[in-house]
N, C-alpha and C. Protein backbone atom coordinates (compact mmCIF):
# COMPACT_ATOMS: atom_id res chain seq x y z
N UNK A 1 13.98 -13.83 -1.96
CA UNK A 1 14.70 -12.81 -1.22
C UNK A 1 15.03 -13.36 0.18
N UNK A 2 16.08 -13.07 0.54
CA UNK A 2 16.65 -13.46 1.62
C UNK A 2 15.83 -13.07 2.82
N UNK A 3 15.59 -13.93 3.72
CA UNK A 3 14.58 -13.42 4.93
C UNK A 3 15.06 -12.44 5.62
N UNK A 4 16.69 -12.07 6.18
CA UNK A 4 16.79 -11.09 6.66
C UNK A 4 17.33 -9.46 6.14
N UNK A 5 17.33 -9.70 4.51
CA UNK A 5 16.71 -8.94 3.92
C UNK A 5 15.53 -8.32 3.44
N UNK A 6 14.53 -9.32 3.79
CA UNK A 6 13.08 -8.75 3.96
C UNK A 6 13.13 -7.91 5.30
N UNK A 7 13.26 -8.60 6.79
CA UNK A 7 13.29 -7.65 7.44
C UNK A 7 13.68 -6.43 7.77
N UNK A 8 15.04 -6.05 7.28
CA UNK A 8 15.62 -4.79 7.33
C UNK A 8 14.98 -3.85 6.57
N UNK A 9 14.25 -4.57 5.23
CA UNK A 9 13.59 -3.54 4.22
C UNK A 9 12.12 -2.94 4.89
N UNK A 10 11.54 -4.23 5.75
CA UNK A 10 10.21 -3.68 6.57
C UNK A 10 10.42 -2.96 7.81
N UNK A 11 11.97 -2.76 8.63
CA UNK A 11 12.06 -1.89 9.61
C UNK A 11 12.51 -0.79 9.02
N UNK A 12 13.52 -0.66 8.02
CA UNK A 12 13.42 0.71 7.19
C UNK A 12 12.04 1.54 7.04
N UNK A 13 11.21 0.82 6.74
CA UNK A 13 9.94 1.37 6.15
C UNK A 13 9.24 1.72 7.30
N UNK A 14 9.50 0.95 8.55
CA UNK A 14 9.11 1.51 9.62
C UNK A 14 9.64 2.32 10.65
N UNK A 15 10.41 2.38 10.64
CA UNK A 15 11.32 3.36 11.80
C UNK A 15 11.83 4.72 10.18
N UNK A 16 11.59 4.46 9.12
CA UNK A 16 11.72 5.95 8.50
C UNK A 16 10.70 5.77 7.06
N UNK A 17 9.02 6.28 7.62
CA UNK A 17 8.04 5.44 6.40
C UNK A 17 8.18 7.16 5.21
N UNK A 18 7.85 6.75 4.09
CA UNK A 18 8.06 7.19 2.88
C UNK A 18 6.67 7.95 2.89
N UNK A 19 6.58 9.40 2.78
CA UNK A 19 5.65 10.30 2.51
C UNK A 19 4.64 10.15 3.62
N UNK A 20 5.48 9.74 4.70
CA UNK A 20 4.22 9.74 5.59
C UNK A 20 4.04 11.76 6.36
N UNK A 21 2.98 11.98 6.26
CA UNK A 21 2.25 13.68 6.94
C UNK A 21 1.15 13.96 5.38
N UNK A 22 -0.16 14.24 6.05
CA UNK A 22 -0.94 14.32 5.34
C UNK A 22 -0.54 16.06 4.48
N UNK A 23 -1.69 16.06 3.63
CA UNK A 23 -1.08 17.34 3.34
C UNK A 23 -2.57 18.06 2.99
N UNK A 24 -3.14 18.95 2.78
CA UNK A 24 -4.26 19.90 3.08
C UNK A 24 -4.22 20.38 1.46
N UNK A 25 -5.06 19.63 1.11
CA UNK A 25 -5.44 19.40 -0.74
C UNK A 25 -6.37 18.99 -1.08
N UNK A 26 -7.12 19.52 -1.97
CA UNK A 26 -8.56 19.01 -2.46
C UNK A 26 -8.26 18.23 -3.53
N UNK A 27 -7.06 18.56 -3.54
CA UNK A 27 -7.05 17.12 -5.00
C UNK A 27 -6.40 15.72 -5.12
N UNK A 28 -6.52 15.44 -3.79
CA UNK A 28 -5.63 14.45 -3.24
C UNK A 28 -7.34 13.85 -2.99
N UNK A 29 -7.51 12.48 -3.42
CA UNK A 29 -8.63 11.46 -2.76
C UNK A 29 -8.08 10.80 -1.56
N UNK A 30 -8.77 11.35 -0.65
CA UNK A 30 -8.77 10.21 0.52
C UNK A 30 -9.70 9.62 1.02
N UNK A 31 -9.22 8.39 1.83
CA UNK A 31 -9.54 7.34 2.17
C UNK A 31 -8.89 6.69 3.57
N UNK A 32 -9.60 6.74 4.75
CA UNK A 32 -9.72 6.17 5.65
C UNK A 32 -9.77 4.82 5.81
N UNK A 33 -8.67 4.39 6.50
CA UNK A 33 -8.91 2.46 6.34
C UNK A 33 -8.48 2.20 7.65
N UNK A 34 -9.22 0.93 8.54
CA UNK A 34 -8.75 0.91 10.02
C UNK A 34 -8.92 -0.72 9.91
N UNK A 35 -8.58 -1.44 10.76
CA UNK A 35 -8.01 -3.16 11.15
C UNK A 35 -9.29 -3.08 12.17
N UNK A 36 -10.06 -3.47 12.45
CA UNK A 36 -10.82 -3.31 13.36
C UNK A 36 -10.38 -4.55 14.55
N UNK A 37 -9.59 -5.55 14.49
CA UNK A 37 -8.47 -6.53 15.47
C UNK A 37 -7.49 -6.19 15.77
N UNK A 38 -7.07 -4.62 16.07
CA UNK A 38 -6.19 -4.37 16.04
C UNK A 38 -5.99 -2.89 16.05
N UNK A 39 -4.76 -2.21 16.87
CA UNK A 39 -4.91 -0.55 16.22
C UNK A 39 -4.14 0.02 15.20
N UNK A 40 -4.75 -1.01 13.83
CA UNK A 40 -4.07 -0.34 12.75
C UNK A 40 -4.95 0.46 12.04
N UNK A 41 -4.52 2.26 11.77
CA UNK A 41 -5.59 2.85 10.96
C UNK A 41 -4.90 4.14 10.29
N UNK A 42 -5.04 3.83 8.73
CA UNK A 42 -4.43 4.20 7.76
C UNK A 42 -5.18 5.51 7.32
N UNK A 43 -4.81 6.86 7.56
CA UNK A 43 -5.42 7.74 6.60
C UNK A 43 -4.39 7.60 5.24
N UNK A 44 -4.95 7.83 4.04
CA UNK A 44 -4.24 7.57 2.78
C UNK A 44 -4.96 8.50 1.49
N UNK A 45 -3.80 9.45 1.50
CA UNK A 45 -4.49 10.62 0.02
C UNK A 45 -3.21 10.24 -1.21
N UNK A 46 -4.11 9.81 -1.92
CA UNK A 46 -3.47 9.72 -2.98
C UNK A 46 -3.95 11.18 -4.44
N UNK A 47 -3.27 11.90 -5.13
CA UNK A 47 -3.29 12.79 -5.99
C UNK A 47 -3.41 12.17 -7.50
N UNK A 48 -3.93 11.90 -8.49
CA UNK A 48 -4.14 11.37 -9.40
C UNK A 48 -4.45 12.52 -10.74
N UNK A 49 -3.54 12.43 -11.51
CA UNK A 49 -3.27 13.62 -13.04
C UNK A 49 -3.59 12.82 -13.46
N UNK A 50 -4.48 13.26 -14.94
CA UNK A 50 -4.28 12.21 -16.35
C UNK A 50 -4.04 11.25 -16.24
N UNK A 51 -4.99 10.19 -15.41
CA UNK A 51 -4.51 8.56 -15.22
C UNK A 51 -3.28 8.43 -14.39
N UNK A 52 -2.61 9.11 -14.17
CA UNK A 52 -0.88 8.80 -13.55
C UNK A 52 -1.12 9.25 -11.64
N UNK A 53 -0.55 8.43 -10.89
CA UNK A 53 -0.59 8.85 -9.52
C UNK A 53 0.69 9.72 -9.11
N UNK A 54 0.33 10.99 -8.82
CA UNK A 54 1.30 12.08 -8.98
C UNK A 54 1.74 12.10 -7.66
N UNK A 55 1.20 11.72 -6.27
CA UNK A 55 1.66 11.55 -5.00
C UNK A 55 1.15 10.98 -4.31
N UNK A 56 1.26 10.51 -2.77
CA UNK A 56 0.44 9.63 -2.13
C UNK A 56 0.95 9.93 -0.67
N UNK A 57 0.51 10.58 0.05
CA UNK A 57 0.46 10.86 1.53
C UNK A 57 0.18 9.66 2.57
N UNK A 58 0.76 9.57 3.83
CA UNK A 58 -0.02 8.87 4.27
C UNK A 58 0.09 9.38 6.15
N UNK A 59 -1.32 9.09 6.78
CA UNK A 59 -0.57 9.15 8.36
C UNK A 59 -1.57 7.91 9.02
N UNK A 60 -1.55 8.12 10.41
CA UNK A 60 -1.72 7.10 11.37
C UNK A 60 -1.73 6.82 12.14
N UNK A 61 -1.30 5.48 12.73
CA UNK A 61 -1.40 5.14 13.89
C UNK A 61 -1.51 3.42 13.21
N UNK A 62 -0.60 2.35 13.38
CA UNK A 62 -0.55 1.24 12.80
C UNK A 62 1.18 0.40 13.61
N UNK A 63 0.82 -0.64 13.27
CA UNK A 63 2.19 -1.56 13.88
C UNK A 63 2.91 -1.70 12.81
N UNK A 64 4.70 -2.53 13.07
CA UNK A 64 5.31 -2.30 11.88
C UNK A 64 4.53 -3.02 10.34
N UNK A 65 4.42 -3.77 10.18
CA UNK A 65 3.89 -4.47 9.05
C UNK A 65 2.71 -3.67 8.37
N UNK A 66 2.06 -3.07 8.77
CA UNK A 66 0.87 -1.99 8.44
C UNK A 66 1.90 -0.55 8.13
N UNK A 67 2.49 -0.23 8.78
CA UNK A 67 3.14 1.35 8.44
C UNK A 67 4.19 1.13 7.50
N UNK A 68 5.10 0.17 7.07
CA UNK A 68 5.89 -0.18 6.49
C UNK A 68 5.44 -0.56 4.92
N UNK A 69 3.81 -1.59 5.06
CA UNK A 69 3.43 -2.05 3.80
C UNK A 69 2.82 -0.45 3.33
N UNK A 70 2.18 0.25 4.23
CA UNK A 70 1.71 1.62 3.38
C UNK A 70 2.97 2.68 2.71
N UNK A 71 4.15 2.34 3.07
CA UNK A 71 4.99 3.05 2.96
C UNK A 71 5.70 2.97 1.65
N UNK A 72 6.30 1.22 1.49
CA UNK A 72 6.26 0.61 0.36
C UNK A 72 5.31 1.31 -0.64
N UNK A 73 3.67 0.32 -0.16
CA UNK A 73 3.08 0.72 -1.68
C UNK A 73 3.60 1.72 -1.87
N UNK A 74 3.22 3.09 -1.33
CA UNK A 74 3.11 4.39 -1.96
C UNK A 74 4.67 4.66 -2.86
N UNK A 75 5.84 3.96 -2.13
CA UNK A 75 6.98 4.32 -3.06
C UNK A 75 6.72 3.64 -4.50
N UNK A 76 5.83 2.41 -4.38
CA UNK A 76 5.86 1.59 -5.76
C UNK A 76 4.88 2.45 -6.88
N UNK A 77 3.50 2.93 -6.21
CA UNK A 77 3.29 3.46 -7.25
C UNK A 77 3.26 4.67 -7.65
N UNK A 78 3.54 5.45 -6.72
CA UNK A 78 3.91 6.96 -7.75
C UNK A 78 4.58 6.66 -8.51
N UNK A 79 3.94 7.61 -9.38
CA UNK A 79 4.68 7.49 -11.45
C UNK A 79 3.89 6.65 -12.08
N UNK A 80 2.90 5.86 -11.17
CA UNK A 80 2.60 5.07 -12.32
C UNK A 80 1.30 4.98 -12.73
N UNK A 81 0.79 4.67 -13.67
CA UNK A 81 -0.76 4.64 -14.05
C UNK A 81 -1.57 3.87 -13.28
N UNK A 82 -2.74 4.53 -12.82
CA UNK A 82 -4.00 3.70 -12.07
C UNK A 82 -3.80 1.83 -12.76
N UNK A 83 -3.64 2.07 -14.34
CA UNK A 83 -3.99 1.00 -14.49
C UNK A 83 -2.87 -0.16 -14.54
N UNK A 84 -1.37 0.68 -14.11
CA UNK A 84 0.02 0.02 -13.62
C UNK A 84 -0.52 -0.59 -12.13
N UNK A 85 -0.68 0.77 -11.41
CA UNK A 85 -1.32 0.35 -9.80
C UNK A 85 -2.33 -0.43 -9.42
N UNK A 86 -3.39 -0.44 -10.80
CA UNK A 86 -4.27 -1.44 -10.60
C UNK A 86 -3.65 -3.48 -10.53
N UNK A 87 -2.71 -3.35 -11.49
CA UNK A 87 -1.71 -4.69 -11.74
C UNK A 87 -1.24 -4.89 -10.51
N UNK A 88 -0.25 -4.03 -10.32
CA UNK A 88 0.30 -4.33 -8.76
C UNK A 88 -0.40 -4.62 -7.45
N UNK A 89 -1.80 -3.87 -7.62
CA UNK A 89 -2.32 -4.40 -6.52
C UNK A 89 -3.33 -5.56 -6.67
N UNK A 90 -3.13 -6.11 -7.73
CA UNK A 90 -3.75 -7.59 -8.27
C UNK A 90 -3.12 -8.73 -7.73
N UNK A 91 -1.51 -7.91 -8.05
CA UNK A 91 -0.37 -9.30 -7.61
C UNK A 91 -0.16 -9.07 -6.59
N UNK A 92 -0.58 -8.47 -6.02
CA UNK A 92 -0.18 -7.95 -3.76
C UNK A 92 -1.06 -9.14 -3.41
N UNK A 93 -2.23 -8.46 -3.88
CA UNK A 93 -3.49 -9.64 -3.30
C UNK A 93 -3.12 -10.95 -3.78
N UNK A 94 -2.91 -11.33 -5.30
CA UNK A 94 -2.76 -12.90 -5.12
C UNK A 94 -1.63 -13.30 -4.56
N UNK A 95 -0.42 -12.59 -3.91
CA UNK A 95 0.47 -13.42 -3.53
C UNK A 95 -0.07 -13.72 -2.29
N UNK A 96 -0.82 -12.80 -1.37
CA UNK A 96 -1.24 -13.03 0.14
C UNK A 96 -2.03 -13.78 0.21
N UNK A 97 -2.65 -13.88 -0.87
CA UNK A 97 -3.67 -15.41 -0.84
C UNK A 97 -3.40 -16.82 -1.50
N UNK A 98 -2.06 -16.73 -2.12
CA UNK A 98 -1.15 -17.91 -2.54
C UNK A 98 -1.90 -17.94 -3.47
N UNK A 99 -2.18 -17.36 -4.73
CA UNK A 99 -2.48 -17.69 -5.61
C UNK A 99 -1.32 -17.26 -6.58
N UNK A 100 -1.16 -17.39 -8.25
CA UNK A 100 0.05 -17.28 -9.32
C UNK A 100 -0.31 -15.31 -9.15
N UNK A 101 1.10 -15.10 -9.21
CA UNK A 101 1.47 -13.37 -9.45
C UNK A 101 2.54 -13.27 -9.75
N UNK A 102 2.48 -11.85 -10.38
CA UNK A 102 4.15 -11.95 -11.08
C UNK A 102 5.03 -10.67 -10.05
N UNK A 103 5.91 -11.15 -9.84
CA UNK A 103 6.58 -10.75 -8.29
C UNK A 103 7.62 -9.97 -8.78
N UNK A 104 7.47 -9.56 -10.36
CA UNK A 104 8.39 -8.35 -11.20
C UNK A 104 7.66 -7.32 -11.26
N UNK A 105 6.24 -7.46 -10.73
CA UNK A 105 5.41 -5.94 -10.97
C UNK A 105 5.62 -5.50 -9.33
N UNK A 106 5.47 -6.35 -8.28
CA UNK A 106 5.82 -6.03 -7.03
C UNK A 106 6.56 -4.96 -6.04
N UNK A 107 7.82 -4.79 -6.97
CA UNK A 107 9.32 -4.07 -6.43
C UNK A 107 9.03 -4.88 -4.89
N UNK A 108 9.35 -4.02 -4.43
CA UNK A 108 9.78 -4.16 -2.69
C UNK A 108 8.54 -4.52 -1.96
N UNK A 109 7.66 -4.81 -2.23
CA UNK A 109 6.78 -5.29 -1.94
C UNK A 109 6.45 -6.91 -1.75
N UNK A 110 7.59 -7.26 -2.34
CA UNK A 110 7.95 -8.54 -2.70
C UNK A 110 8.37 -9.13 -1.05
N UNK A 111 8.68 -8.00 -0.04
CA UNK A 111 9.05 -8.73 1.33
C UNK A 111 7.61 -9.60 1.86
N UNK A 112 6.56 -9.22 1.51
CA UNK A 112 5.50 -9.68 2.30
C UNK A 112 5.34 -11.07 1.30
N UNK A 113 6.12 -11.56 0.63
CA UNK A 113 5.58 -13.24 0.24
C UNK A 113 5.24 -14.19 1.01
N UNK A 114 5.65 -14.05 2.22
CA UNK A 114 5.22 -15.20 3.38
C UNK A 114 4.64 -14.90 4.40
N UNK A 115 3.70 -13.96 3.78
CA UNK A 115 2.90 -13.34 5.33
C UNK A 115 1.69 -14.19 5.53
N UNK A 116 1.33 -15.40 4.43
CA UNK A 116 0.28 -16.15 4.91
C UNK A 116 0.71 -16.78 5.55
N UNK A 117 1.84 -17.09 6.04
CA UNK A 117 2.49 -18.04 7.03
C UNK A 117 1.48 -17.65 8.65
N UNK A 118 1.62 -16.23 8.74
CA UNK A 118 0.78 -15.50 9.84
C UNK A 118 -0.09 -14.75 9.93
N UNK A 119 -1.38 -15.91 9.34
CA UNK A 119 -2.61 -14.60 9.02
C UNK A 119 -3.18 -13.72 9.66
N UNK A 120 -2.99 -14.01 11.03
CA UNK A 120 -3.25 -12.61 11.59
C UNK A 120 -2.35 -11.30 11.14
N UNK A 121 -1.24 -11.56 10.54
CA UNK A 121 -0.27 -10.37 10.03
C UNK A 121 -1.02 -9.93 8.72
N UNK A 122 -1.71 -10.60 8.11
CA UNK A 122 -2.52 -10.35 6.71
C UNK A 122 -3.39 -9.29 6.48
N UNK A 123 -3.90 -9.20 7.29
CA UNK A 123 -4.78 -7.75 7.34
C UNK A 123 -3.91 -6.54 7.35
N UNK A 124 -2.90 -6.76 8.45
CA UNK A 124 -1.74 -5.79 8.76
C UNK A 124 -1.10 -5.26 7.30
N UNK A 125 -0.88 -6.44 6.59
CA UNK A 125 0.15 -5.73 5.05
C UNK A 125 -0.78 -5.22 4.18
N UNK A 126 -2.18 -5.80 4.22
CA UNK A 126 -3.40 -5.31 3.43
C UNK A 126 -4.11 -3.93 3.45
N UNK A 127 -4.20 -3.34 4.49
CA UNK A 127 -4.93 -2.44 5.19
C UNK A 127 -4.73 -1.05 4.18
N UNK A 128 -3.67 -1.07 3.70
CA UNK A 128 -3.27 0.78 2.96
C UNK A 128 -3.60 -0.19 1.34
N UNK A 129 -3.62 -1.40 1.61
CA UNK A 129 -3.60 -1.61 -0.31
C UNK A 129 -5.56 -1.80 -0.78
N UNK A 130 -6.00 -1.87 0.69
CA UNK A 130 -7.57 -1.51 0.43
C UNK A 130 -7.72 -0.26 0.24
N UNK A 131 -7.50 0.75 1.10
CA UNK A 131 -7.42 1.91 0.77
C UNK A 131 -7.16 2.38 -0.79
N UNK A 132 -6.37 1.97 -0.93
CA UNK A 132 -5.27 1.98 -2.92
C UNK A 132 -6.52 1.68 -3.47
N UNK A 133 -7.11 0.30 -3.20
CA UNK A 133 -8.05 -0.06 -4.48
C UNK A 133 -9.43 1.33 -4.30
N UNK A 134 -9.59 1.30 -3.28
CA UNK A 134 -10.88 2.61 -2.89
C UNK A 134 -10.79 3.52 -3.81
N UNK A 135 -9.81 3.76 -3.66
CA UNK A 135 -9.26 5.14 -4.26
C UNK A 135 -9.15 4.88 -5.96
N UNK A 136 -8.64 3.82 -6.33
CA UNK A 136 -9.13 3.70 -8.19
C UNK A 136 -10.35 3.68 -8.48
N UNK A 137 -10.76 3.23 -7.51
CA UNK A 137 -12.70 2.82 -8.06
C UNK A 137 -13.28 4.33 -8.02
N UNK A 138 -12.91 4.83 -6.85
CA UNK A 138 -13.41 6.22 -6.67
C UNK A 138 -13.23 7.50 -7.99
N UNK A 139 -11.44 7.45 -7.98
CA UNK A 139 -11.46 8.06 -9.20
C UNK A 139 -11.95 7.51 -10.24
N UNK A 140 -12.06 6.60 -10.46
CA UNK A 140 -13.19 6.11 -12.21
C UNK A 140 -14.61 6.54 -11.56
N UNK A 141 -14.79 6.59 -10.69
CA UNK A 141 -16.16 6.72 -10.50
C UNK A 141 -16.47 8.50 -11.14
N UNK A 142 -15.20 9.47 -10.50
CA UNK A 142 -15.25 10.62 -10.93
C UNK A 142 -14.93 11.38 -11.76
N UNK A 143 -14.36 10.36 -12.75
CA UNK A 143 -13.73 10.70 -14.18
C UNK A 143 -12.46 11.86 -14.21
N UNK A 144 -11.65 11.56 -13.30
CA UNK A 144 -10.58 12.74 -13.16
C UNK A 144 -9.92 12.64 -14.32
């Protein structure tokens, strides 16, 4: 992808982020995630039916690369199964750590391929996709 098509797709996401305002639901799991190098800190409720992620809230206080990557995920995986979202956030992580991923399960997520270039930015694109994994383990933990 063209580099300054990555950027326009990460200031989109930041100057107008996708489901960002929490919302006052008990059936939404949340999960608190903060950068502790930094003032990035992700509240993140995700809603989970029958295996499928039915919505995903988010608010904050984070820089662009942190409000933009939470914004992304959440457009990638609503609709899709924990165990779709579980894939995708397999291949998030191995691309940021340069390891083999398949960059067709990605969507738009695909802008952060060269963020090991600036690992201090690494935590920044990571921060809402820890949150994500919290939140699968949690729901298996509670058998929703």
């Amino acid at each position: 992808m063209d580099s300054n098509l990555k950027r326009s797709i990460i200031l989109e996401h930041y100057q107008n982020p996708k489901n960002r305002g929490l919302v006052d639901d008990d059936s939404y799991i949340r999960v608190d995630t903060n950068n502790e190098s930094c003032i990035d800190e992700i509240y993140l409720m995700v809603k989970i039916e029958d295996g499928k992620i039915k919505d995903a809230r988010f608010d904050g206080e984070a820089c662009a690369i942190c409000t933009s990557s939470t914004s992304i995920m959440i457009d990638t995986i609503i609709g899709k199964t924990l165990k779709e979202a579980k894939t995708i956030l397999e291949n998030f992580n191995n691309m940021l750590d340069e390891k083999p991923y398949d960059e067709s399960k990605l969507e738009e997520a695909i802008v952060y391929d060269d963020i090991y270039k600036q690992p201090s930015r690494k935590k920044c694109a990571l921060l809402p996709w820890w949150g994500l994994e919290k939140i699968i383990k949690e729901d298996k933990n509670d058998n929703h």
